[in-house]
Each structure stands twice: as structure tokens, then as C-alpha cells.
Protein backbone atom coordinates (compact mmCIF):
# COMPACT_ATOMS: atom_id res chain seq x y z
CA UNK A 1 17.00 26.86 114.65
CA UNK A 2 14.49 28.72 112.04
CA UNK A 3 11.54 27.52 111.61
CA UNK A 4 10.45 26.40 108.42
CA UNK A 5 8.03 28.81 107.20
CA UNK A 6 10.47 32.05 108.32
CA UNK A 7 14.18 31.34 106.44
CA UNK A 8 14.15 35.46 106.37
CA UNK A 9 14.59 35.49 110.35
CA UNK A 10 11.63 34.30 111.91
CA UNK A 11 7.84 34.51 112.68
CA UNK A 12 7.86 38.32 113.84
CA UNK A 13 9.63 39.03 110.32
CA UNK A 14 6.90 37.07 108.63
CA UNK A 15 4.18 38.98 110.18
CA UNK A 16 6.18 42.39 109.57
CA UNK A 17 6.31 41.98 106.16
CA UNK A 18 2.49 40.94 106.08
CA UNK A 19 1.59 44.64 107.69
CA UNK A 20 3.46 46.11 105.44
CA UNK A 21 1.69 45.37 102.90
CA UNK A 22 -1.76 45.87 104.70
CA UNK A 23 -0.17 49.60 105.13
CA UNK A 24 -0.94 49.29 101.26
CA UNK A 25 -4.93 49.62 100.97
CA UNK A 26 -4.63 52.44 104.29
CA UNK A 27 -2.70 54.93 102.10
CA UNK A 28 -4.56 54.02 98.99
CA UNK A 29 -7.70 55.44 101.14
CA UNK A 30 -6.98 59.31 100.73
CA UNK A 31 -7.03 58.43 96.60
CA UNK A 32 -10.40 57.51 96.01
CA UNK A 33 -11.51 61.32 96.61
CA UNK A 34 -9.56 62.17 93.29
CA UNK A 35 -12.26 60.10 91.51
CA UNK A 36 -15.22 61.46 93.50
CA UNK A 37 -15.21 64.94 92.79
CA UNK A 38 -18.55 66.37 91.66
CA UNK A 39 -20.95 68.85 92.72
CA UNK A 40 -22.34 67.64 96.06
CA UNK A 41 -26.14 69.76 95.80
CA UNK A 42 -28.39 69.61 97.56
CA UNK A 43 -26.80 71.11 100.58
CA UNK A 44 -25.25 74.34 101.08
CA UNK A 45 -21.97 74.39 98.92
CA UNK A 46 -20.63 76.92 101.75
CA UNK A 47 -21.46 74.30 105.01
CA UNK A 48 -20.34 71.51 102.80
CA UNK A 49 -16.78 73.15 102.63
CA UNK A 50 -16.71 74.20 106.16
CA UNK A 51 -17.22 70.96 107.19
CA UNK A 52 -15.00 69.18 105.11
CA UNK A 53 -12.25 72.17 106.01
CA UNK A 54 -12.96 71.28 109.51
CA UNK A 55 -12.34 67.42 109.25
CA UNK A 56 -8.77 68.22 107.12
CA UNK A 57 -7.77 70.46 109.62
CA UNK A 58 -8.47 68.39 112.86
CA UNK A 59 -5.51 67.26 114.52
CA UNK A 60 -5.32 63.34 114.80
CA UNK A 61 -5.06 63.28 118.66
CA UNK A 62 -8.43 65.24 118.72
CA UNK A 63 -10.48 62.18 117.77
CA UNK A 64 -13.61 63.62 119.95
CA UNK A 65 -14.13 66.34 117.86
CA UNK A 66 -13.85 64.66 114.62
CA UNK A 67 -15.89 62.24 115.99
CA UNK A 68 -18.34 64.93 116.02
CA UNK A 69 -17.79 66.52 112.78
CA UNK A 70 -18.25 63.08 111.15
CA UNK A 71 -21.34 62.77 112.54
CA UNK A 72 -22.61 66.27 111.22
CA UNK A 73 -21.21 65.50 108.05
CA UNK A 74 -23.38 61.63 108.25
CA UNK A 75 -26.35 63.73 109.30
CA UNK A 76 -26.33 66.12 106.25
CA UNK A 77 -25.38 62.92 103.75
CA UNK A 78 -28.47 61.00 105.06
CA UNK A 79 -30.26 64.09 103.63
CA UNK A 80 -28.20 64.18 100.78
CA UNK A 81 -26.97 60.49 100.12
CA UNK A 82 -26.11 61.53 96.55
CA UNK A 83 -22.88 63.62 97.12
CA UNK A 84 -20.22 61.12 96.44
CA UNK A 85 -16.73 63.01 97.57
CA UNK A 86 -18.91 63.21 101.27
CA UNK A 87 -18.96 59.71 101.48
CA UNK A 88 -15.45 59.79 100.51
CA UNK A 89 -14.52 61.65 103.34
CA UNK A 90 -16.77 60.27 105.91
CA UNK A 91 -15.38 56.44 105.59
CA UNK A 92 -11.63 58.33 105.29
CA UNK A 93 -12.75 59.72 108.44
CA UNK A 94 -14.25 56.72 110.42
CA UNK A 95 -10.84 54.47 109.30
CA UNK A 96 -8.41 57.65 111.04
CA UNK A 97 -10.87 57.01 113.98
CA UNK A 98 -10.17 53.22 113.70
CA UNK A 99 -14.60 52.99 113.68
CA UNK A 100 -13.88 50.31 110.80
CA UNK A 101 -17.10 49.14 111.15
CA UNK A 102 -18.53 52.35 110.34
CA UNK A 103 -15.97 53.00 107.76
CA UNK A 104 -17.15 49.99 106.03
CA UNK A 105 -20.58 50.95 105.81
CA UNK A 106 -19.97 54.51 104.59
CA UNK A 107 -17.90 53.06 101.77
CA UNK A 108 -20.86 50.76 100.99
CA UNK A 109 -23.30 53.50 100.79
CA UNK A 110 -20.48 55.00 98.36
CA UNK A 111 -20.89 51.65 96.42
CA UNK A 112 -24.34 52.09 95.96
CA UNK A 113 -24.19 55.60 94.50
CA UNK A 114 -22.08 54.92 91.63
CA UNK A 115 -23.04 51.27 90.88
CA UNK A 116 -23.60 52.42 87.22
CA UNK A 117 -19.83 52.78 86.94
CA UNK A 118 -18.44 49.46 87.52
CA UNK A 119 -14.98 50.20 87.85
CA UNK A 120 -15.63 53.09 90.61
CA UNK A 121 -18.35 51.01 92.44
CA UNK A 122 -15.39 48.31 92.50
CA UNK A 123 -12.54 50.48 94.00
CA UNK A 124 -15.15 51.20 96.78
CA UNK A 125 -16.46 48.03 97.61
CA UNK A 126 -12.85 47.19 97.60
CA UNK A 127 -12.05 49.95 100.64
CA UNK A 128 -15.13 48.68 102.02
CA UNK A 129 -13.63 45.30 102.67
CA UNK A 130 -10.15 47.31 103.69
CA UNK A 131 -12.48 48.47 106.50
CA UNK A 132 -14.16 44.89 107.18
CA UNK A 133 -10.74 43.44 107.16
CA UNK A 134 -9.40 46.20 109.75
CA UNK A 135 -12.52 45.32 111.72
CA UNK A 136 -12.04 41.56 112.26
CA UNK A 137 -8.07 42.15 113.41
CA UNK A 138 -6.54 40.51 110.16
CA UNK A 139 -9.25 37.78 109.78
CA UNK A 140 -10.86 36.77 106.39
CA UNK A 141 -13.91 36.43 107.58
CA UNK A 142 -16.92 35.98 105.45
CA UNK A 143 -18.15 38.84 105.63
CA UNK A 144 -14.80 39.98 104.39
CA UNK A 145 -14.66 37.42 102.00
CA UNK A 146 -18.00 38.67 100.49
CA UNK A 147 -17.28 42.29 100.16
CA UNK A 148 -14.07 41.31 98.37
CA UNK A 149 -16.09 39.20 95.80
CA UNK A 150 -17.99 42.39 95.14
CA UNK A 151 -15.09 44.47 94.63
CA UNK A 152 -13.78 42.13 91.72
CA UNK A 153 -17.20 40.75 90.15
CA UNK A 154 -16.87 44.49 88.91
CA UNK A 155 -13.43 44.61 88.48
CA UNK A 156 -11.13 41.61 88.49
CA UNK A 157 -8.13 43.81 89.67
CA UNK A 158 -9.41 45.97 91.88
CA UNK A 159 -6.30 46.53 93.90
CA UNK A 160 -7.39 46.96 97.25
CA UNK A 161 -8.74 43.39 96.98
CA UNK A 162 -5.90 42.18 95.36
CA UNK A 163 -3.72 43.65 97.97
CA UNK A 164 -5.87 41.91 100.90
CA UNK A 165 -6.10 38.94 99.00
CA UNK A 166 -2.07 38.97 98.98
CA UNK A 167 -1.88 39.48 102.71
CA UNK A 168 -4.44 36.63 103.34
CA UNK A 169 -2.42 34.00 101.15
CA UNK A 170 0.68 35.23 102.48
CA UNK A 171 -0.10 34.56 106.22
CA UNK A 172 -1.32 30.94 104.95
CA UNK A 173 1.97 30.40 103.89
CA UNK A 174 0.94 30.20 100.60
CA UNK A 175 3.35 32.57 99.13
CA UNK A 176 2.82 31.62 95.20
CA UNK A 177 -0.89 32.39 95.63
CA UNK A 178 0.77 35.56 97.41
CA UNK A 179 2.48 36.57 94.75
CA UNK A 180 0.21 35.90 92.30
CA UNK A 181 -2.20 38.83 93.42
CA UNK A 182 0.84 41.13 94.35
CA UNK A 183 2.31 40.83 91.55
CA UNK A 184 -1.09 41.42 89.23
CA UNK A 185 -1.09 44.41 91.25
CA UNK A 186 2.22 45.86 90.25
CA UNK A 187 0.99 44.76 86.39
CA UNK A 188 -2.17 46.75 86.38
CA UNK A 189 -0.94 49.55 88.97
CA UNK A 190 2.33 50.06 87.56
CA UNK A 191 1.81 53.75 89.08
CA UNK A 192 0.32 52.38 92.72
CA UNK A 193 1.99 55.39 95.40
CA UNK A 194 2.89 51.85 97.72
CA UNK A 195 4.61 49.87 94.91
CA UNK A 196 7.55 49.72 96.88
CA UNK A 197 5.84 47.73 99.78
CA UNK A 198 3.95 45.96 97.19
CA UNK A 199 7.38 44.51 95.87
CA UNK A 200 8.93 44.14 99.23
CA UNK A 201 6.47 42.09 100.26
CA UNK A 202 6.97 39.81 96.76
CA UNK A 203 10.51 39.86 97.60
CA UNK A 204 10.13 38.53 100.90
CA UNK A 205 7.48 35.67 99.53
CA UNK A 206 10.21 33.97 96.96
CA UNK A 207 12.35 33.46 99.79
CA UNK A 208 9.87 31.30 101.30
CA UNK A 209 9.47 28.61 98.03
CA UNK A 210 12.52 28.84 97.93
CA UNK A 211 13.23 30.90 94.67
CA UNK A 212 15.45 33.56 93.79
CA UNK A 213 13.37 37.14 93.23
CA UNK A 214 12.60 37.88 89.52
């Protein structure tokens, strides 16, 4: 027999569709550099590029040497803590290294830097607790919880919170409380690259209470 809380075909299903949706925030990741763009000064424009070159180009099984190249580019952003796409690409970095932790706090300095712009300071904040939710294997933890509060005291529907939000209600089996984030997503992101996974993972909550997908 099924249990209760998996009509769809069990617990392994249930947790499935829960990843998938975590999948959501890691893609969202490469985005935030479209808003970060600006001069970096302060450091040689010609290094900056090299390095940043350097990190694109590194093959993913080479983790030593980006390793090392995200610690050059750390060194030169302590020096220069202004230059917003570098912090970009240094938390990018550390979450392809699966160094969440220092992911995390990369995205936090971001935070800092552009707290005069609510909305962007949210969307980092809101990879920031991507990172701290990567970090404690799927657990809200506080420290998750209070890096997701950040996030949406500056924007309500920043969707990276939303999205872990979701994923935390969703593994409670509280799939209306799932849904209810998810779906805001889809609302306010109507253009989100993962809406697909953001829907399958409605469509596999309604199931659950026992209603038929809107």
C-alpha cells in the first residue's frame, strides 16, 4: 500500500519532486550577473577580465584550479569590495565548487554593496540563503531562516526565497502553504527560465490535498 502523504507513487517521488524544484534557485544563480554589470575600478580592467575569462573557461572537473582562481579573484575584491559583478562571480563560483558556506558569504558581501537598492540587495540575500540552505543538506535552519527574512523584508517576492520557502513547506507536507509561494512565484516571475519545474512541482502538490490542478 501507498502511504498517505505519497498518492503520486511514493516517498522517493515526493522527495524527487522537492529537488526539482531546489534545481530552481541553482540555475537562477548565473542571472544575477545581468543586474550587476558596472565598472568594477579600482583594479586593472585588463586582470579583472583575465580572471573572470579564466573562471568561465575552467572545466568543471578542474575544481583545484578554480579553487585557485577564486581565491585570486577574493584577494583582489578584498581590495576592491566595491565591484559588484566580482562578487557575482565569486559566490557563482564557490556554489559550482559546492563551498556553500563560502558562497553564502560572498553573496552577503554582495548584499551589503547595493543595500541602497532594495530590490537588488533582496535577490542577493535571497542566493545567499540558496547557499545557506545548500550548506545545511536541505535543513531550514535558522540561520537559513534569517537570511530568508532578509531577502523579503526588502522584497516580499524575492523568488529565490519564495522558491526555498516552497521546498521547505512542501517536505512538511504542507502542500497549500507549498503552493502558495510557488505559485506567487509564477505570478510575479511569469518569465522565471525554471517555470516549468516551478509548475511541476505545483502540480505534484494538488495531488497531495487531494485537488485537481488549476
Amino acid at each position: 500500500d501507498r502511504s498517505p502523504d505519497s498518492p503520486g507513487g511514493g516517498p522517493g517521488r515526493s522527495r524527487r519532486a522537492a529537488l526539482v524544484v531546489v534545481l530552481i534557485s541553482v540555475i537562477a544563480v548565473p542571472a544575477v550577473s545581468l543586474w550587476l554589470y558596472r565598472d568594477w575600478g579600482g583594479v586593472d580592467q585588463l586582470e579583472q577580465y583575465r580572471t573572470m575569462l579564466a573562471l568561465q573557461q575552467a572545466d568543471q572537473g578542474r575544481n583545484q584550479k578554480m579553487a585557485a582562481l577564486a581565491e585570486q579573484l577574493r584577494d583582489r575584491l578584498m581590495e576592491s569590495p566595491d565591484n559588484l559583478d566580482g562578487w557575482a562571480m565569486l559566490g557563482r563560483t564557490y556554489m559550482s565548487l559546492e563551498n556553500y558556506d563560502e558562497a553564502a558569504w560572498a553573496f552577503e558581501q554582495l548584499a551589503g554593496q547595493v543595500e541602497e537598492v532594495p530590490r537588488e540587495a533582496a535577490t542577493a540575500w535571497g542566493l545567499a540563503a540558496q547557499a545557506r540552505f545548500f550548506a545545511s543538506k536541505g535543513a531550514m535552519t535558522p540561520v537559513v531562516t534569517s537570511t530568508i527574512d532578509k531577502a523579503r523584508s526588502r522584497n516580499p517576492d524575492e523568488v529565490n526565497a519564495l522558491g526555498l520557502l516552497g521546498i521547505h513547506a512542501f517536505e512538511q507536507q504542507d502542500y497549500r502553504e507549498a503552493n502558495r509561494y510557488w505559485e506567487r512565484i509564477i505570478q510575479v516571475a511569469p518569465d522565471h527560465p525554471q517555470l516549468p519545474s516551478i509548475k511541476q512541482g505545483v502540480a505534484e502538490a494538488y495531488p497531495r490535498l487531494g485537488e485537481p490542478v488549476p
